[in-house]
C-alpha atoms as a PDB file:
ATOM      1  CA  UNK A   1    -144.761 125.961  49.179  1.00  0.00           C
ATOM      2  CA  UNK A   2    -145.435 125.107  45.737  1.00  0.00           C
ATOM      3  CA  UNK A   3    -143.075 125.260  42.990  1.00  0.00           C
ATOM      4  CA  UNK A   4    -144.329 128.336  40.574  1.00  0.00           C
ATOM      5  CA  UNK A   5    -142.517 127.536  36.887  1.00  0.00           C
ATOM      6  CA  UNK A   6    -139.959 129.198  35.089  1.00  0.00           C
ATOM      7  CA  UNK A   7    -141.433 131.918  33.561  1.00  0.00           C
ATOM      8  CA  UNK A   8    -138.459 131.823  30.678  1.00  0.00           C
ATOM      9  CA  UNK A   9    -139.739 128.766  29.312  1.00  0.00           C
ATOM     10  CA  UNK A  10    -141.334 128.726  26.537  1.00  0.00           C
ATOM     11  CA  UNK A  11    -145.057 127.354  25.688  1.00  0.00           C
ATOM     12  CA  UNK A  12    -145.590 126.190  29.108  1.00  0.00           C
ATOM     13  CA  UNK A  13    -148.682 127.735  30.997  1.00  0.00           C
ATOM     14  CA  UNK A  14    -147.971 126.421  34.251  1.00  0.00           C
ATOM     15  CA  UNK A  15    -150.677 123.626  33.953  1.00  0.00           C
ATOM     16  CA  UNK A  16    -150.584 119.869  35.119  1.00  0.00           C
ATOM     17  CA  UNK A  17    -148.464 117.498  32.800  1.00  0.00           C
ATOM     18  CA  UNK A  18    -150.797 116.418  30.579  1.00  0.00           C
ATOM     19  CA  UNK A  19    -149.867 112.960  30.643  1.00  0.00           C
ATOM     20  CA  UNK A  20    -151.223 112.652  34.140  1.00  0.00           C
ATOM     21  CA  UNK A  21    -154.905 113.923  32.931  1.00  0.00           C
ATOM     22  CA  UNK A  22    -155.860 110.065  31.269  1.00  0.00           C
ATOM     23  CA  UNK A  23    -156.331 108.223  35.088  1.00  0.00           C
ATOM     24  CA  UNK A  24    -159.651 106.604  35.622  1.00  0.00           C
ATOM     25  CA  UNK A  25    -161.507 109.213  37.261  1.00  0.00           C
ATOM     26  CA  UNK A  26    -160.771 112.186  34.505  1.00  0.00           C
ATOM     27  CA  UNK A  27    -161.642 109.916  31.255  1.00  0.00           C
ATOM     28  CA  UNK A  28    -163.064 111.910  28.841  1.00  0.00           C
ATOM     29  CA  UNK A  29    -166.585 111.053  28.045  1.00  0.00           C
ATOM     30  CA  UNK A  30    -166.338 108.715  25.429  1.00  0.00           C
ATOM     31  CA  UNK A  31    -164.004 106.885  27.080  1.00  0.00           C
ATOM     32  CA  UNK A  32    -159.999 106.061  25.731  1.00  0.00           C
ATOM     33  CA  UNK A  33    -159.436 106.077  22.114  1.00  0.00           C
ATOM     34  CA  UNK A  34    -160.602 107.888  19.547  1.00  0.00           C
ATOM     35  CA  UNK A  35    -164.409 110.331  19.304  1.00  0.00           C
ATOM     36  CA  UNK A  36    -165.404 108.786  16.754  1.00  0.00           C
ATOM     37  CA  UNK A  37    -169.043 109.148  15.983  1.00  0.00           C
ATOM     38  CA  UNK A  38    -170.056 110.001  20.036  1.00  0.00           C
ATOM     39  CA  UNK A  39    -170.756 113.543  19.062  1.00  0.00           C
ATOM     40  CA  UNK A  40    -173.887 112.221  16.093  1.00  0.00           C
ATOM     41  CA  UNK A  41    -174.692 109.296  18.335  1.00  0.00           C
ATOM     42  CA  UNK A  42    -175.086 111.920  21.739  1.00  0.00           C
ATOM     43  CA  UNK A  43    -177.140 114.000  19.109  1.00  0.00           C
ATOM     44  CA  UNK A  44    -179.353 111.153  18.440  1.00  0.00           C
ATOM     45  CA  UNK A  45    -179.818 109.933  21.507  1.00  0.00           C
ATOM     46  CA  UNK A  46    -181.224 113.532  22.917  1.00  0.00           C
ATOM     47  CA  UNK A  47    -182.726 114.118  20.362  1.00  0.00           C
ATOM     48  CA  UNK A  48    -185.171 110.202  20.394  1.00  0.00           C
ATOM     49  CA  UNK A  49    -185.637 110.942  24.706  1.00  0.00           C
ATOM     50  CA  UNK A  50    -186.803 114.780  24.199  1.00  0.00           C
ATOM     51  CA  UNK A  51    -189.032 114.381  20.511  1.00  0.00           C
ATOM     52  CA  UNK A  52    -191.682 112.858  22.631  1.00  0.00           C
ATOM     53  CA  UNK A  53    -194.759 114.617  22.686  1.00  0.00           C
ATOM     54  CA  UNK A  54    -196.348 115.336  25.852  1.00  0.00           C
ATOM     55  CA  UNK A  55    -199.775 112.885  25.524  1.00  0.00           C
ATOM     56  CA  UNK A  56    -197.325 110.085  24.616  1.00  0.00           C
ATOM     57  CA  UNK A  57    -194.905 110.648  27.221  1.00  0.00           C
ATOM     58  CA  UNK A  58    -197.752 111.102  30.010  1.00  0.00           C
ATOM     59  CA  UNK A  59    -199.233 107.173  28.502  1.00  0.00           C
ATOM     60  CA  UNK A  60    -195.727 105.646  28.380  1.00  0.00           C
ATOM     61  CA  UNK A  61    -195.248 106.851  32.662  1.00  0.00           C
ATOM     62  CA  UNK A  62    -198.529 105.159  33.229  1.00  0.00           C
ATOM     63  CA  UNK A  63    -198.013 102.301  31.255  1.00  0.00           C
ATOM     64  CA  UNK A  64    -194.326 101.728  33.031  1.00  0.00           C
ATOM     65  CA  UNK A  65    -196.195 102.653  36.300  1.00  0.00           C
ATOM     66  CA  UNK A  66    -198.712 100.629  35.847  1.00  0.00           C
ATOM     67  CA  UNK A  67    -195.676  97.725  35.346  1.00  0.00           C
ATOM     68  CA  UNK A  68    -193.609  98.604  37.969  1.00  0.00           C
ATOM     69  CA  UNK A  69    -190.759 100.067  35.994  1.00  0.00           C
ATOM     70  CA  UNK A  70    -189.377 103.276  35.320  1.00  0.00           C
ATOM     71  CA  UNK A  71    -190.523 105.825  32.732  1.00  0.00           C
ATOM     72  CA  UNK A  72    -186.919 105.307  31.452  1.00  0.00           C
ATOM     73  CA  UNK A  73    -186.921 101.494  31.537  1.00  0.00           C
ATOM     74  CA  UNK A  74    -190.582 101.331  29.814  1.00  0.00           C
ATOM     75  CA  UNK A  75    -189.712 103.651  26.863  1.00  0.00           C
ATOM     76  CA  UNK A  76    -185.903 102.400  25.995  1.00  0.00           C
ATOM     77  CA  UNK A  77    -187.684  98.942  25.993  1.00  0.00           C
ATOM     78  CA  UNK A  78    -189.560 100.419  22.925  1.00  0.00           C
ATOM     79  CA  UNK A  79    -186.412 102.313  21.158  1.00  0.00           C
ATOM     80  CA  UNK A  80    -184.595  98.788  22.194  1.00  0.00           C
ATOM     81  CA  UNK A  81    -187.034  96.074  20.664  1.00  0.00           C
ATOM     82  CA  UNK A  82    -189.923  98.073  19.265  1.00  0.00           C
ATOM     83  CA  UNK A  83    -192.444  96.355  21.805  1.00  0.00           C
ATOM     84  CA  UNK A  84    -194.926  97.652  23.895  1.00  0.00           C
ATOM     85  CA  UNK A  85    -194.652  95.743  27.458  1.00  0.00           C
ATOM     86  CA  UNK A  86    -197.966  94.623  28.634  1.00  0.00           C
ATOM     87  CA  UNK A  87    -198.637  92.657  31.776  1.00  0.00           C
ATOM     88  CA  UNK A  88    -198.400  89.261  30.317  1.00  0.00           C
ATOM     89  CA  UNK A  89    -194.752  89.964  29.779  1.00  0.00           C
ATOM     90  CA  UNK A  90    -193.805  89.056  33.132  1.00  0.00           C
ATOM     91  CA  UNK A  91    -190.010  87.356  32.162  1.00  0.00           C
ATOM     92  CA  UNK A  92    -189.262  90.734  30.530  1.00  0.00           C
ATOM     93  CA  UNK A  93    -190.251  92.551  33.230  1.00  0.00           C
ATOM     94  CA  UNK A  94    -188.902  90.178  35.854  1.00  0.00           C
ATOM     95  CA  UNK A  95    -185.542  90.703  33.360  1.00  0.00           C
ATOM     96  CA  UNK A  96    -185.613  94.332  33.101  1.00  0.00           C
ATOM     97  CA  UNK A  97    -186.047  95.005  36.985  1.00  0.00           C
ATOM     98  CA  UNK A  98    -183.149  91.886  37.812  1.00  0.00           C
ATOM     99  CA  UNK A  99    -180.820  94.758  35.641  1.00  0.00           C
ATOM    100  CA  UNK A 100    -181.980  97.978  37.970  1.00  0.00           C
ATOM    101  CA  UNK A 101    -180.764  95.604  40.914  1.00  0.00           C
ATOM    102  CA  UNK A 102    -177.639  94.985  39.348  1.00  0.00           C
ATOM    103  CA  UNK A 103    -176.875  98.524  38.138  1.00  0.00           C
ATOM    104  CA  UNK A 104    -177.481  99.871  42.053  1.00  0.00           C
END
């Protein structure tokens, strides 16, 4: 039966230790240490993948299609480098698909 805590002490809400909550699998998101600037950069980062127009986005999925990469893999190459892949590109490519294989 688990232990219920003593309701006489005081400030305790009958909660996990805290120090316990840091392990691996419960790091906050922006990992240990200090927020920092996550909360702009998160910001910035939504807000570059969802200012896209529609027309653009539909020509980037083609493009990346078209390439054999992701819609994702296609457009952060832009943000990235500022370069439109083409088909002549084929060590980039070759580079950027060697890193999906590695991430799975």
């Amino acid at each position: 039966m688990p232990q219920t805590p003593d309701p006489a002490v005081h400030g305790h809400n009958g909660g996990p230790p805290l120090d316990d909550l840091l392990t691996d699998d419960l790091l906050p998101e922006w990992g240990e240490g200090p927020i920092g600037h996550y909360f702009s950069w998160k910001a910035a980062h939504r807000a570059a993948w969802k200012s896209v127009p529609v027309e653009i986005a539909i020509r980037r999925a083609i493009k990346a299609e078209a390439l054999g990469l992701t819609y994702e893999e296609y457009t952060l190459e832009i943000f990235e480098r500022g370069r439109y892949l083409q088909k002549t590109d084929t060590a980039r490519i070759a580079a950027i698909k060697a890193r999906r294989a590695e991430a799975l």
